[in-house]
C-alpha atoms as a PDB file:
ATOM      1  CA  UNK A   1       0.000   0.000   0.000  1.00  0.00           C
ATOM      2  CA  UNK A   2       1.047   3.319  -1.214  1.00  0.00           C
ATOM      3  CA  UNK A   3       2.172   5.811   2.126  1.00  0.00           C
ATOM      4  CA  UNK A   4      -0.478   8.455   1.815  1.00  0.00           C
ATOM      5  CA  UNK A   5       1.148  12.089   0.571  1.00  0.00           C
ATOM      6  CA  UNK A   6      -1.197  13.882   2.423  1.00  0.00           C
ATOM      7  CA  UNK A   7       0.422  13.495   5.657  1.00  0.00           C
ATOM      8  CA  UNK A   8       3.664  14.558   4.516  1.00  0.00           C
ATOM      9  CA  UNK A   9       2.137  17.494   3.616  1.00  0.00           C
ATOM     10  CA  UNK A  10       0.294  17.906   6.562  1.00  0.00           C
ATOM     11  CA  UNK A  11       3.373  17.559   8.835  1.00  0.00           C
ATOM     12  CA  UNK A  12       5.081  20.020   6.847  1.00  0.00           C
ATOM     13  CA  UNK A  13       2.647  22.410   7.519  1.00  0.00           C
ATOM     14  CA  UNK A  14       1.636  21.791  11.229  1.00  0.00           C
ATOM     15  CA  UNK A  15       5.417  22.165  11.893  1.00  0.00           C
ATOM     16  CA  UNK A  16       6.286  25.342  10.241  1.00  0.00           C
ATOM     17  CA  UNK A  17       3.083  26.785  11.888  1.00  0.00           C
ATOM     18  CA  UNK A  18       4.122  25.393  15.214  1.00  0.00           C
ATOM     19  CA  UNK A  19       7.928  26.366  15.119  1.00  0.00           C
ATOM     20  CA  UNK A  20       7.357  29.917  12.795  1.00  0.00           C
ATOM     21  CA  UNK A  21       4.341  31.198  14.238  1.00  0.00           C
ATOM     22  CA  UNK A  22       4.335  30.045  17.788  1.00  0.00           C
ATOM     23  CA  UNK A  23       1.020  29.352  17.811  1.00  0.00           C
ATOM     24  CA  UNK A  24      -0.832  26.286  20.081  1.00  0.00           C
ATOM     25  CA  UNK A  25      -2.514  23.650  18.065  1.00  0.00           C
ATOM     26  CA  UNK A  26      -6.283  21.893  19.494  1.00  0.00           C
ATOM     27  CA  UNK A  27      -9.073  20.848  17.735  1.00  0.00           C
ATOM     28  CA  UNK A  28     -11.853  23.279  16.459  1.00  0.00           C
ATOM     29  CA  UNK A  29     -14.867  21.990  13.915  1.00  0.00           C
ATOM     30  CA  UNK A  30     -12.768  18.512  14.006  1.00  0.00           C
ATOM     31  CA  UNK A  31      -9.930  19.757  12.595  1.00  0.00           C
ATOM     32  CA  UNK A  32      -6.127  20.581  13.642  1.00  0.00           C
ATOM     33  CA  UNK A  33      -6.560  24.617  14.944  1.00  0.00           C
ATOM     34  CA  UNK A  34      -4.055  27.133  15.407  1.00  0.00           C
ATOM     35  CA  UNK A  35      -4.401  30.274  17.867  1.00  0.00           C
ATOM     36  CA  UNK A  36      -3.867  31.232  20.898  1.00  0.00           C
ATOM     37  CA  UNK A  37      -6.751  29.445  22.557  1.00  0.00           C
ATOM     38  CA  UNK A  38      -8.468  31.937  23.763  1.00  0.00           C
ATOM     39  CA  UNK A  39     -10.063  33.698  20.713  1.00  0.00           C
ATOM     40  CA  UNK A  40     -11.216  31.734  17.412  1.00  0.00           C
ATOM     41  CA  UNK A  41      -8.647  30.198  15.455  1.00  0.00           C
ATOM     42  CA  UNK A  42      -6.202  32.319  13.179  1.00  0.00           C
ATOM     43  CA  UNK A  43      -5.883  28.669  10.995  1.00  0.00           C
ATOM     44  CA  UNK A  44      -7.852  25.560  10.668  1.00  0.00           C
ATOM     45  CA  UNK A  45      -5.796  22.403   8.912  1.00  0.00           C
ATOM     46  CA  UNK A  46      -7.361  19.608   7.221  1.00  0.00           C
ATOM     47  CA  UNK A  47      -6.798  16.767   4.947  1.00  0.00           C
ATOM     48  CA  UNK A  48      -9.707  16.164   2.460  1.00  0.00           C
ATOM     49  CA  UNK A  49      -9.455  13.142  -0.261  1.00  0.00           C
ATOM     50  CA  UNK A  50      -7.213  15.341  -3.422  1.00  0.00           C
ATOM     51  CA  UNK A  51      -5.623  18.006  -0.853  1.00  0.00           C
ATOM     52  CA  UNK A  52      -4.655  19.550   2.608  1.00  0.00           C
ATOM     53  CA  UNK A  53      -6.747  22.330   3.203  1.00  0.00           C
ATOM     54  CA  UNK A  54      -5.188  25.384   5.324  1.00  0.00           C
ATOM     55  CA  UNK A  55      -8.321  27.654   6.358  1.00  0.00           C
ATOM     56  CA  UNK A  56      -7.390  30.940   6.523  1.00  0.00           C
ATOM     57  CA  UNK A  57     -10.372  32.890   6.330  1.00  0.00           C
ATOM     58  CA  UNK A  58     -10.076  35.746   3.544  1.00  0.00           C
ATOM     59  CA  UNK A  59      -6.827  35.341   2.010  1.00  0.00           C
ATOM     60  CA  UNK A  60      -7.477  39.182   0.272  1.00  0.00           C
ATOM     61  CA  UNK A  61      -6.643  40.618   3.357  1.00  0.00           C
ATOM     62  CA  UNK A  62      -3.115  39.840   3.220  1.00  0.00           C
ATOM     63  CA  UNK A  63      -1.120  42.404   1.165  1.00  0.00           C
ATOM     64  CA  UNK A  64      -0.172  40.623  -2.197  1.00  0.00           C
ATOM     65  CA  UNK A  65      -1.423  37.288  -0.840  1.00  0.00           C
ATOM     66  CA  UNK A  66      -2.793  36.218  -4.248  1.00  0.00           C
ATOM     67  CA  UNK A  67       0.820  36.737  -6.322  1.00  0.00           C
ATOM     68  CA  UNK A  68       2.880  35.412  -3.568  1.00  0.00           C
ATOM     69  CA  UNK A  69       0.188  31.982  -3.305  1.00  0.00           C
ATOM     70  CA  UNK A  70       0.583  31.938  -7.257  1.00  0.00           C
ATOM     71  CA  UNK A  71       1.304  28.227  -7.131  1.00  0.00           C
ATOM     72  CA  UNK A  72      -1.628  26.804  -4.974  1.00  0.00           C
ATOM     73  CA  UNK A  73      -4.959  26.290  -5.710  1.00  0.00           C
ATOM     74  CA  UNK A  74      -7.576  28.731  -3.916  1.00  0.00           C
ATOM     75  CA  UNK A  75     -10.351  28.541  -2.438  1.00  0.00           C
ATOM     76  CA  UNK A  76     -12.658  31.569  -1.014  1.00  0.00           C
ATOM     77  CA  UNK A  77     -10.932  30.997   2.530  1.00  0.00           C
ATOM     78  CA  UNK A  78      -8.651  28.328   1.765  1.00  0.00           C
ATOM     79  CA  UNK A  79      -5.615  27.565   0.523  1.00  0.00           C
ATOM     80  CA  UNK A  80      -5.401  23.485  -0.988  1.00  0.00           C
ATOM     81  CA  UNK A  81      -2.244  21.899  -1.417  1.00  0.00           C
ATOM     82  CA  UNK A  82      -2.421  19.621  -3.660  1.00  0.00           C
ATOM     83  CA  UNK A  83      -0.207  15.825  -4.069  1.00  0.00           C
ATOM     84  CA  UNK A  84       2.751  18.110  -6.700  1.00  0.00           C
ATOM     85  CA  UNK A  85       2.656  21.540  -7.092  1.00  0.00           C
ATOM     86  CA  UNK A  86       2.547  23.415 -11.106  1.00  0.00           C
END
């Protein structure tokens, strides 16, 4: 059986949001959550079926979120990373 890419990528990403961000990680609407506990989430993380899904709510308010997030596929609060990258 085939080791299933989605947790690499979801590793990846729960570590560089642990370690870069300094965030604490619980569960929130069954998925990984990222914040400081006390207020709603900044990030949600979730592995559907094709992708990992990082929730970010509305990526537009980040200054030049859309050129710098080229590569990924987006949603209207999400960000999917998908098995290989364009």
């Amino acid at each position: 059986m085939e080791e299933d890419w989605r947790k690499e990528k979801v590793i990846l990403i729960h570590n560089m949001i642990l370690k870069e961000q300094g965030l604490k990680e619980y569960i929130n609407y069954k998925m990984l959550a990222y914040g400081d506990g006390k207020q709603e989430p900044l990030l949600h993380l979730n592995a559907q079926k094709n992708y990992v899904s990082l929730y970010v709510g509305n990526i537009d308010k980040v200054e030049k979120a859309r050129e710098l997030l080229n590569p990924f596929d987006m949603g209207k609060g999400c960000i999917r990373i998908k098995k290989t990258l364009p």
